[in-house]
C-alpha atoms as a PDB file:
ATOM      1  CA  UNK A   1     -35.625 210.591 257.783  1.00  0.00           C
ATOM      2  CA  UNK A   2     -32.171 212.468 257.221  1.00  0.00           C
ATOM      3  CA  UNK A   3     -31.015 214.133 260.339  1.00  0.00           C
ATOM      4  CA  UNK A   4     -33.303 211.798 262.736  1.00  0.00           C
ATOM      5  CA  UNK A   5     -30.398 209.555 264.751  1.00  0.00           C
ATOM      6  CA  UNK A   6     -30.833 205.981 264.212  1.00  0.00           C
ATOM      7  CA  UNK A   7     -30.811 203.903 267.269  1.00  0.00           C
ATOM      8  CA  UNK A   8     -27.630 202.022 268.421  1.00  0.00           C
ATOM      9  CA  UNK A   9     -27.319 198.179 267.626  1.00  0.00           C
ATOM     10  CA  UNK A  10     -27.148 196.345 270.899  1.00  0.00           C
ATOM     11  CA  UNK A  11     -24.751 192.954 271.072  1.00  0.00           C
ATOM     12  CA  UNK A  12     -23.593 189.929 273.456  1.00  0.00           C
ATOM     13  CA  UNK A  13     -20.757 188.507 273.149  1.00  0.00           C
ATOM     14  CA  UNK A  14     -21.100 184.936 274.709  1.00  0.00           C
ATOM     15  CA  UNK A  15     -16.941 183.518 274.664  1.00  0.00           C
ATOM     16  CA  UNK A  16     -15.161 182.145 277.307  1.00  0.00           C
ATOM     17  CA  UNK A  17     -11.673 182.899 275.361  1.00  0.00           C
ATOM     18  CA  UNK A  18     -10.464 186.264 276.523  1.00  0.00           C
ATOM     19  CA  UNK A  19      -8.289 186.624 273.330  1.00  0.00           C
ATOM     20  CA  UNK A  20     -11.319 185.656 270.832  1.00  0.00           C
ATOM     21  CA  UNK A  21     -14.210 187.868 272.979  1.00  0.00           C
ATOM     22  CA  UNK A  22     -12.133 190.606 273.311  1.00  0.00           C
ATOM     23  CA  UNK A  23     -11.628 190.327 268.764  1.00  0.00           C
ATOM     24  CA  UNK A  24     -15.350 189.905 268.430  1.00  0.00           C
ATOM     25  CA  UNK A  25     -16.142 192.590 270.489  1.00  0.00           C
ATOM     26  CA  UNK A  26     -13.927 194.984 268.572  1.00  0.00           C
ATOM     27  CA  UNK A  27     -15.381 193.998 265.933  1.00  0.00           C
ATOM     28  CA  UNK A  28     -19.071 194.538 266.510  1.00  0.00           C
ATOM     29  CA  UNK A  29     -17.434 197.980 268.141  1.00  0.00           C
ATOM     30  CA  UNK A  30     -16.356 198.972 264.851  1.00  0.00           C
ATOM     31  CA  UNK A  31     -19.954 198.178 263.300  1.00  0.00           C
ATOM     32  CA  UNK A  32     -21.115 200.799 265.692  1.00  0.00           C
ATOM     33  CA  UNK A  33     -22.852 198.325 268.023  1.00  0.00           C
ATOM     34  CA  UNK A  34     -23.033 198.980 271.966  1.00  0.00           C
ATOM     35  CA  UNK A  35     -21.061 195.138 273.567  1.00  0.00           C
ATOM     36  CA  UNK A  36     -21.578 193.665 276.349  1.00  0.00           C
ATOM     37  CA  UNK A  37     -19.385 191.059 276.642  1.00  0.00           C
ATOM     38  CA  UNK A  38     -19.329 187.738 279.264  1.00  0.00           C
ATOM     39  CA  UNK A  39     -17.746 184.685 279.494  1.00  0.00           C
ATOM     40  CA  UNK A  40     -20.038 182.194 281.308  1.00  0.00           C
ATOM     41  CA  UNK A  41     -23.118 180.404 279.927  1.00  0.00           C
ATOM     42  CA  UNK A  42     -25.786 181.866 282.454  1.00  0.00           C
ATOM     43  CA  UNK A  43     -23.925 184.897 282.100  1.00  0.00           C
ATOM     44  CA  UNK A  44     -24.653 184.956 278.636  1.00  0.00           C
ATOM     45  CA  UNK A  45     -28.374 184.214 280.157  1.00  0.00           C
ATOM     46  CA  UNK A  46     -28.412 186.712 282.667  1.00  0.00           C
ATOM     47  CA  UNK A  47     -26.782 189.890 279.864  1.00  0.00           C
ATOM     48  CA  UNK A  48     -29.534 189.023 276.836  1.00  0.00           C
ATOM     49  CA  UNK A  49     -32.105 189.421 279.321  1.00  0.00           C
ATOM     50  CA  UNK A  50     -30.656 192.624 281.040  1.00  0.00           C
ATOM     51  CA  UNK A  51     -29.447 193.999 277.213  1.00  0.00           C
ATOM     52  CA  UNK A  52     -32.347 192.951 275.301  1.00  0.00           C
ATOM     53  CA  UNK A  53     -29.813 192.591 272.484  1.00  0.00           C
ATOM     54  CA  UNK A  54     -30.164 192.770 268.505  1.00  0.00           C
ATOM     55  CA  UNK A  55     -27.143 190.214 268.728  1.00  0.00           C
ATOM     56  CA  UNK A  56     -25.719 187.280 270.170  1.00  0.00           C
ATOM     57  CA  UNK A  57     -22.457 185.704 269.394  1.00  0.00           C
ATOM     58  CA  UNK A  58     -22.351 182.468 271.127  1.00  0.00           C
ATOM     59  CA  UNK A  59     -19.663 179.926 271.814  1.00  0.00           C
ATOM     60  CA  UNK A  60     -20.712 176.317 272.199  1.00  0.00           C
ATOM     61  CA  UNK A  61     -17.599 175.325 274.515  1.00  0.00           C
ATOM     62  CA  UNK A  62     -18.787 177.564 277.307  1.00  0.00           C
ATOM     63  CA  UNK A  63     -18.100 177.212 281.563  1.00  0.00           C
ATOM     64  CA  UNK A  64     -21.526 176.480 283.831  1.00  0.00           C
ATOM     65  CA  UNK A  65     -24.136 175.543 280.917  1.00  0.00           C
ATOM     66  CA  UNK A  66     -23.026 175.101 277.215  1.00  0.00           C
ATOM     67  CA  UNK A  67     -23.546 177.204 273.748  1.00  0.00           C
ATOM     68  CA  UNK A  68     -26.521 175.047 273.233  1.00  0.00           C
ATOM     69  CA  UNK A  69     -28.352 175.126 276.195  1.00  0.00           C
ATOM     70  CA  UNK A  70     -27.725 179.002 276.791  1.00  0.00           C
ATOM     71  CA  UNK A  71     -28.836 179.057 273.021  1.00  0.00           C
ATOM     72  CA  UNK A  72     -32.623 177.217 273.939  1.00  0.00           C
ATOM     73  CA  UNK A  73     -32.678 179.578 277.247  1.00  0.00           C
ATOM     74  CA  UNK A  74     -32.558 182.581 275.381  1.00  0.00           C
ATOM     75  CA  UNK A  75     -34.585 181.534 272.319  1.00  0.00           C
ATOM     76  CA  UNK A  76     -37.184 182.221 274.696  1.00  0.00           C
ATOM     77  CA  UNK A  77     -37.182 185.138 275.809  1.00  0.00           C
ATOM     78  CA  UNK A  78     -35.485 187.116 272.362  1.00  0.00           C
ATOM     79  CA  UNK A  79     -35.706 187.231 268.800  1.00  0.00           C
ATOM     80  CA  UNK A  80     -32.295 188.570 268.771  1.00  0.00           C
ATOM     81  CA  UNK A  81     -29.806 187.227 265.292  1.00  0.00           C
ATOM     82  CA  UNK A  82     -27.639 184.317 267.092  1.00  0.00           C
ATOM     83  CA  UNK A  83     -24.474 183.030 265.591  1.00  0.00           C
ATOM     84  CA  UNK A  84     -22.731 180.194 267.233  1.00  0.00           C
ATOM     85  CA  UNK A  85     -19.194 180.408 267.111  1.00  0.00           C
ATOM     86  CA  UNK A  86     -17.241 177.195 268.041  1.00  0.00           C
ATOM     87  CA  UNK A  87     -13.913 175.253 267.778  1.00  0.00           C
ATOM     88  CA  UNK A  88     -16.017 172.050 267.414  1.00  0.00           C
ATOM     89  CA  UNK A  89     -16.932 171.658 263.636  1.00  0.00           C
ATOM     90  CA  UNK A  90     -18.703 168.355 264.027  1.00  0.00           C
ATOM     91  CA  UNK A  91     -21.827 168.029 261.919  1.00  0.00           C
ATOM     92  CA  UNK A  92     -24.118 167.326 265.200  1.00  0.00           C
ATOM     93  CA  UNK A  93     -23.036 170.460 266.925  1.00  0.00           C
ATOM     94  CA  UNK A  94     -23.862 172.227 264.129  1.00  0.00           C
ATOM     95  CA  UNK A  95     -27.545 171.146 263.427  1.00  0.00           C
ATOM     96  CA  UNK A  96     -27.541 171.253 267.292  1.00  0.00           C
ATOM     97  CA  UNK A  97     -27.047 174.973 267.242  1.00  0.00           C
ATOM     98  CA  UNK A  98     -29.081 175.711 264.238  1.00  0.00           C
ATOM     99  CA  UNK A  99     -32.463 173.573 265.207  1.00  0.00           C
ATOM    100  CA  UNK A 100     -31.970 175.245 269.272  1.00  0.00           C
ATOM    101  CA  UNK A 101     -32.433 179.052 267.730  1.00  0.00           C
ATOM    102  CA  UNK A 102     -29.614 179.951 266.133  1.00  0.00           C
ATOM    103  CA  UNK A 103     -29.670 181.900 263.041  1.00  0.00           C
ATOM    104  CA  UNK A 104     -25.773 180.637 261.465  1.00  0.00           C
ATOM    105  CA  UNK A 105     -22.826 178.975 262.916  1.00  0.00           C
ATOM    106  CA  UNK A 106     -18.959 180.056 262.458  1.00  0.00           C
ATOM    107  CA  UNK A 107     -16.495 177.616 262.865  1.00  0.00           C
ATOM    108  CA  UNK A 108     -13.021 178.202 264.658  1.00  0.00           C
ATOM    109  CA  UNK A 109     -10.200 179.614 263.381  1.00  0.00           C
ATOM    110  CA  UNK A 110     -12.664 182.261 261.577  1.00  0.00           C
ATOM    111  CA  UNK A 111     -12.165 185.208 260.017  1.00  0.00           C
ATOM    112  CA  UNK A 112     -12.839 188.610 261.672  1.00  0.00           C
ATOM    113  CA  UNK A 113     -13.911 190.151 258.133  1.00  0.00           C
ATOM    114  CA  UNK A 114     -16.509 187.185 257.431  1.00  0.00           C
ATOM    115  CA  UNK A 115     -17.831 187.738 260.739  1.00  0.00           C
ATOM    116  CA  UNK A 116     -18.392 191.521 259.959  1.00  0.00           C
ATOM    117  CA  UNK A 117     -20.160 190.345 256.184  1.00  0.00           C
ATOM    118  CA  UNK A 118     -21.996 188.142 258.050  1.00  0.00           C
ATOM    119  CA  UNK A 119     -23.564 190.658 260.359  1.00  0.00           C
ATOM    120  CA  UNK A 120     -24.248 193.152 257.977  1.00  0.00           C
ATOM    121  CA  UNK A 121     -26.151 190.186 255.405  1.00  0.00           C
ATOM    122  CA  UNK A 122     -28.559 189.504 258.707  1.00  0.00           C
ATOM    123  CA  UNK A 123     -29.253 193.498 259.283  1.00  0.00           C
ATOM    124  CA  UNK A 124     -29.786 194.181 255.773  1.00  0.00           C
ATOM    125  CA  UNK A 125     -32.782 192.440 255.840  1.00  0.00           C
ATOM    126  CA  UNK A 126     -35.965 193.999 255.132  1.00  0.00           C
ATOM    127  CA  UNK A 127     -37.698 195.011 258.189  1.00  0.00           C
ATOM    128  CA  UNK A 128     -41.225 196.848 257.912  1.00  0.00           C
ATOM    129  CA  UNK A 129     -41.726 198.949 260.742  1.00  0.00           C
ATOM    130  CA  UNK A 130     -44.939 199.598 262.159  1.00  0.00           C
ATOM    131  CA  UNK A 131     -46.713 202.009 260.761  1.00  0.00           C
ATOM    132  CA  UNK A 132     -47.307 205.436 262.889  1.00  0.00           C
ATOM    133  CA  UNK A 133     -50.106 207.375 261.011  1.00  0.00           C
ATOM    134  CA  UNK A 134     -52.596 204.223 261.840  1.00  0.00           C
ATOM    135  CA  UNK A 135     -52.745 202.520 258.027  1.00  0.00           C
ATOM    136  CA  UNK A 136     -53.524 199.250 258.400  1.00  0.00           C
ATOM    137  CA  UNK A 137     -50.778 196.840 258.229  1.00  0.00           C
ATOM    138  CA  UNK A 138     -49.652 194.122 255.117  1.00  0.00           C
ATOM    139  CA  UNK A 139     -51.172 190.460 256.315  1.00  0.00           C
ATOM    140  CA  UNK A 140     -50.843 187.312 254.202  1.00  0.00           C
ATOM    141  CA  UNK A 141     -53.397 184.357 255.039  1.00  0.00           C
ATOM    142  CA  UNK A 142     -53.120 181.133 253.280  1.00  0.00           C
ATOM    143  CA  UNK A 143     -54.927 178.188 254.819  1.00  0.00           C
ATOM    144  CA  UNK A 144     -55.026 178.443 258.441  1.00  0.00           C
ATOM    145  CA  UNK A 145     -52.372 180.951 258.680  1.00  0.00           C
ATOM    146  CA  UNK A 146     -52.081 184.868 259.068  1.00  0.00           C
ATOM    147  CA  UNK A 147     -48.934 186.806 258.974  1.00  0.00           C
ATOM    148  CA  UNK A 148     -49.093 190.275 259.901  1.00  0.00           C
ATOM    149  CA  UNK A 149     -46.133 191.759 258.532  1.00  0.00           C
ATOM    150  CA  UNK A 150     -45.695 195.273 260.306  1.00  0.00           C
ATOM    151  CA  UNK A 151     -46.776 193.831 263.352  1.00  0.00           C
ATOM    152  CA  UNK A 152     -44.303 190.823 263.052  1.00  0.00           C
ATOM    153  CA  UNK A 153     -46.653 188.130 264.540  1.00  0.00           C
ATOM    154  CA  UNK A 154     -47.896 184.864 263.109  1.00  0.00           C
ATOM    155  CA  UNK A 155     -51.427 182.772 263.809  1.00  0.00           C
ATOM    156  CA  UNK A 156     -52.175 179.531 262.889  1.00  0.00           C
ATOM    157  CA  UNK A 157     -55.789 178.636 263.501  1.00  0.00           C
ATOM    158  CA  UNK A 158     -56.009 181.434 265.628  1.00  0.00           C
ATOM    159  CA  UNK A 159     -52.857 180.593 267.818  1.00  0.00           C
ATOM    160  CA  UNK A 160     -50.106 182.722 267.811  1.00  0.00           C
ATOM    161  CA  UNK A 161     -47.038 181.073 267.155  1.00  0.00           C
ATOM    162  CA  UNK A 162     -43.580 182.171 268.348  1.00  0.00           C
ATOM    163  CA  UNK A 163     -40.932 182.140 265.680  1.00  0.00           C
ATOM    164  CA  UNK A 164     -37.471 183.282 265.453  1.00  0.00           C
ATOM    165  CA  UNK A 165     -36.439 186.395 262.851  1.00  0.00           C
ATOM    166  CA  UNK A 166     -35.331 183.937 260.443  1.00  0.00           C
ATOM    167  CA  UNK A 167     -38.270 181.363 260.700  1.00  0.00           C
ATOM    168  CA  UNK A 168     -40.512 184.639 260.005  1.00  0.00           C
ATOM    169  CA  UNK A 169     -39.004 185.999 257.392  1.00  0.00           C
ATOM    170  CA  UNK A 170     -38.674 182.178 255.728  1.00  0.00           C
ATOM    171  CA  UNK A 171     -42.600 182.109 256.236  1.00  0.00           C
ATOM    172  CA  UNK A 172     -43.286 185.527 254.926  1.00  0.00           C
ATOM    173  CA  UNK A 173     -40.950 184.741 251.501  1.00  0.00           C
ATOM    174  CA  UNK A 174     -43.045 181.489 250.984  1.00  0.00           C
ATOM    175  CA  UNK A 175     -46.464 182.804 251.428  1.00  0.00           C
ATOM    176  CA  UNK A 176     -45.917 186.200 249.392  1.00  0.00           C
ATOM    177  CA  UNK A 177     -46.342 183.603 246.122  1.00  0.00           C
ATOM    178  CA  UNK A 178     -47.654 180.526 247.642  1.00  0.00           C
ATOM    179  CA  UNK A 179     -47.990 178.913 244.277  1.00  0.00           C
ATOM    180  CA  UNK A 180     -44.525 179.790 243.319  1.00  0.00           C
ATOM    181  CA  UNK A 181     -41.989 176.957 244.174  1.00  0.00           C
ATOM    182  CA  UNK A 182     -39.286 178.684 246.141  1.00  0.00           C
ATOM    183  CA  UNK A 183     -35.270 177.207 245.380  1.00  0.00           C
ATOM    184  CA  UNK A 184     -32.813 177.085 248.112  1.00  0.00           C
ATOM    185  CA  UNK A 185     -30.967 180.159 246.339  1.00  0.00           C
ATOM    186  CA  UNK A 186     -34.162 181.871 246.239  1.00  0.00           C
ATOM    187  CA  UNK A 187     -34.480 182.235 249.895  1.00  0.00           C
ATOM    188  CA  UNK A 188     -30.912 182.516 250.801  1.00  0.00           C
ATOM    189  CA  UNK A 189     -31.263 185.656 248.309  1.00  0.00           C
ATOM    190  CA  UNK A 190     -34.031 187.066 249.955  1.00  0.00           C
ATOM    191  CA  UNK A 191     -33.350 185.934 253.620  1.00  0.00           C
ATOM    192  CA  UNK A 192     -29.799 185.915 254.399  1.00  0.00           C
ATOM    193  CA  UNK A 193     -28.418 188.236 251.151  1.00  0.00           C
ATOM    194  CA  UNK A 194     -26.507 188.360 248.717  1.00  0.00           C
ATOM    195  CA  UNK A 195     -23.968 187.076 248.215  1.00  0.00           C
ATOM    196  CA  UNK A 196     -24.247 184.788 250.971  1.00  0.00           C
ATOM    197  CA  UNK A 197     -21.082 183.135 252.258  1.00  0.00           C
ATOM    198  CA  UNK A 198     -22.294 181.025 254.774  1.00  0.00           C
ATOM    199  CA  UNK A 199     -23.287 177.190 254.903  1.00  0.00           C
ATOM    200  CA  UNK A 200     -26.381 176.951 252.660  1.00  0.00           C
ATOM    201  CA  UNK A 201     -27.685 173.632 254.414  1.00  0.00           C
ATOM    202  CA  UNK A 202     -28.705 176.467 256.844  1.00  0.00           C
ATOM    203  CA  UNK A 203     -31.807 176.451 254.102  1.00  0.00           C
ATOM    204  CA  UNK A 204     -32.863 172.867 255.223  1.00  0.00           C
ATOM    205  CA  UNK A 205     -32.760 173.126 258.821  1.00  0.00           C
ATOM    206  CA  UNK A 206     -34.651 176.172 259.365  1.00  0.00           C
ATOM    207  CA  UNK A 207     -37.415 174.872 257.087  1.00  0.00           C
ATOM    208  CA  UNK A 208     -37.428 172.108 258.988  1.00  0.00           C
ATOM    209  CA  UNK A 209     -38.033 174.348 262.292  1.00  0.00           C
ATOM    210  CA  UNK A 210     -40.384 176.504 260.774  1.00  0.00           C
ATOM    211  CA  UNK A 211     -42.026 172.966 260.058  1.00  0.00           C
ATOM    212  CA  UNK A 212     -42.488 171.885 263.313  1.00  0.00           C
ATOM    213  CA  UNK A 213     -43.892 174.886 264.931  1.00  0.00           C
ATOM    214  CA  UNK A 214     -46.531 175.014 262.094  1.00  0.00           C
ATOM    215  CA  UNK A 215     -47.376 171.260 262.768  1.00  0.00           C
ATOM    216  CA  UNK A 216     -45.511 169.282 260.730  1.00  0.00           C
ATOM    217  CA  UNK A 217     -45.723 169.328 257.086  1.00  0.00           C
ATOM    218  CA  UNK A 218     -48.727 170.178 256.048  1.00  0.00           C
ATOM    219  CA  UNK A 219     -48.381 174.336 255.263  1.00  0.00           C
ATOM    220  CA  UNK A 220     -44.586 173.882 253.799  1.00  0.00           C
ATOM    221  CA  UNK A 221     -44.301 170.997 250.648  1.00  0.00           C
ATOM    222  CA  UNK A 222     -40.656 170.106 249.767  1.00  0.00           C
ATOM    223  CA  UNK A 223     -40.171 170.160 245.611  1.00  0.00           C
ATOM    224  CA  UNK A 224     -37.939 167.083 245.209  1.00  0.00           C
ATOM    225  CA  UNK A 225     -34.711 168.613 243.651  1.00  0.00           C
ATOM    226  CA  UNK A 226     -36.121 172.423 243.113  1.00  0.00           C
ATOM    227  CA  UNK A 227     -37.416 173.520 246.378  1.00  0.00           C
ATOM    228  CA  UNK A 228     -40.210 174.611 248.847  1.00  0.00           C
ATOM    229  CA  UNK A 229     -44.118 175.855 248.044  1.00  0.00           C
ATOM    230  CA  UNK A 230     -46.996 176.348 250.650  1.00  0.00           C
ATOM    231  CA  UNK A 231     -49.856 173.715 250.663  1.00  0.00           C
ATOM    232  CA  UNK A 232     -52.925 174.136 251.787  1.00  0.00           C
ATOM    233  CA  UNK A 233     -53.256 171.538 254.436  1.00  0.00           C
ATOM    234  CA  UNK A 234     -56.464 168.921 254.329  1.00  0.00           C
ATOM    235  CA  UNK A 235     -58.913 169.619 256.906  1.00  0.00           C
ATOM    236  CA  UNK A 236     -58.545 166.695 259.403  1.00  0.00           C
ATOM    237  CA  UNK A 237     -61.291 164.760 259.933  1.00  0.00           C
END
């Protein structure tokens, strides 16, 4: 509503560089985000659980516990948008980051305005709000599953299931047209924006995350060559 202030953005920065934190933090600044800024692993712990942050920026090469561990720690406790942000480039530390929680990974030497594009793609994403005048709230069900969208919560045989921001909003693109086979650029379109910049194996590896917290792969069929479609799973016996 015009003239109702929005609330503030809330980041961690997670760098043990005093020259690089002290460049992201200026630039999240400039995004109008409030930054609070460390430069130990449990520190990083310690701040997303005292900040409750919409952000993390988190370096892998970090003093006490590393990017990845810090990464699983906080996984836990936040559904915050975590980018991993690391000198090492090597293909394991990558998938490392991604399958622990995090939502992309930036690569050292990286550029300040990429970072900013990068931020604004995750924020842009659609996110329904729960509604205040008591109308019910937009579920999808397919199989054993039940996604209620306001509400931002997931079932599966009647357990709830804890998934990350970009695991949901993976599983809610996929079941809005379960029928529909889904390409790689159809989901970076309508999960991480357009035009996305990023790596686009990012695709892959939270599929296959979103896999194994719904059991494997019986809800989520891979298209040889196209893409991904739900499936209803077979009723074990």
């Amino acid at each position: 509503m015009e003239g109702v202030p929005q609330p503030v953005r809330r980041a961690v920065v997670v760098e043990d560089d005093r020259d690089i934190r002290e460049l992201i933090t200026h630039t999240l600044t400039d995004l109008g985000m409030e930054v609070t800024a460390v430069d130990t692993g449990p520190g990083g712990v310690e701040a997303v659980r005292t900040v409750n942050p919409d952000l993390v920026t988190l370096d892998l090469g970090l003093p006490g516990i590393d990017g990845i561990e810090v990464c699983r720690q906080i996984r836990e406790t936040t559904d915050a948008y975590i980018i991993m942000v690391t000198a090492r480039a090597d293909e394991i530390d990558r998938l490392l980051g991604l399958e622990t929680g995090a939502d992309d990974f930036m690569a050292k030497p990286f550029s300040l305005r990429e970072l900013q594009a990068r931020v604004n793609a995750m924020f842009r994403r659609p996110r329904p709000s729960v509604p205040a005048d008591g109308t019910p709230s937009e579920v999808l069900v397919y199989g054993g599953l039940r996604v209620d969208i306001s509400a931002r919560r997931v079932w599966r045989e009647g357990e709830e299931l804890l998934l990350t921001r970009t695991e949901f909003d993976l599983l809610t693109e996929l079941m809005r047209s379960p029928a529909k086979v889904a390409t790689r650029e159809d989901l970076l379109k309508a999960v991480w924006g357009t035009p996305w910049i990023g790596d686009t194996h990012v695709v892959e590896v939270h599929v296959g995350n979103l896999r194994r917290k719904l059991g494997g792969s019986r809800y989520i069929r891979t298209v040889r060559g196209v893409g991904y479609r739900m499936e209803e799973p077979v009723p074990q016996t």
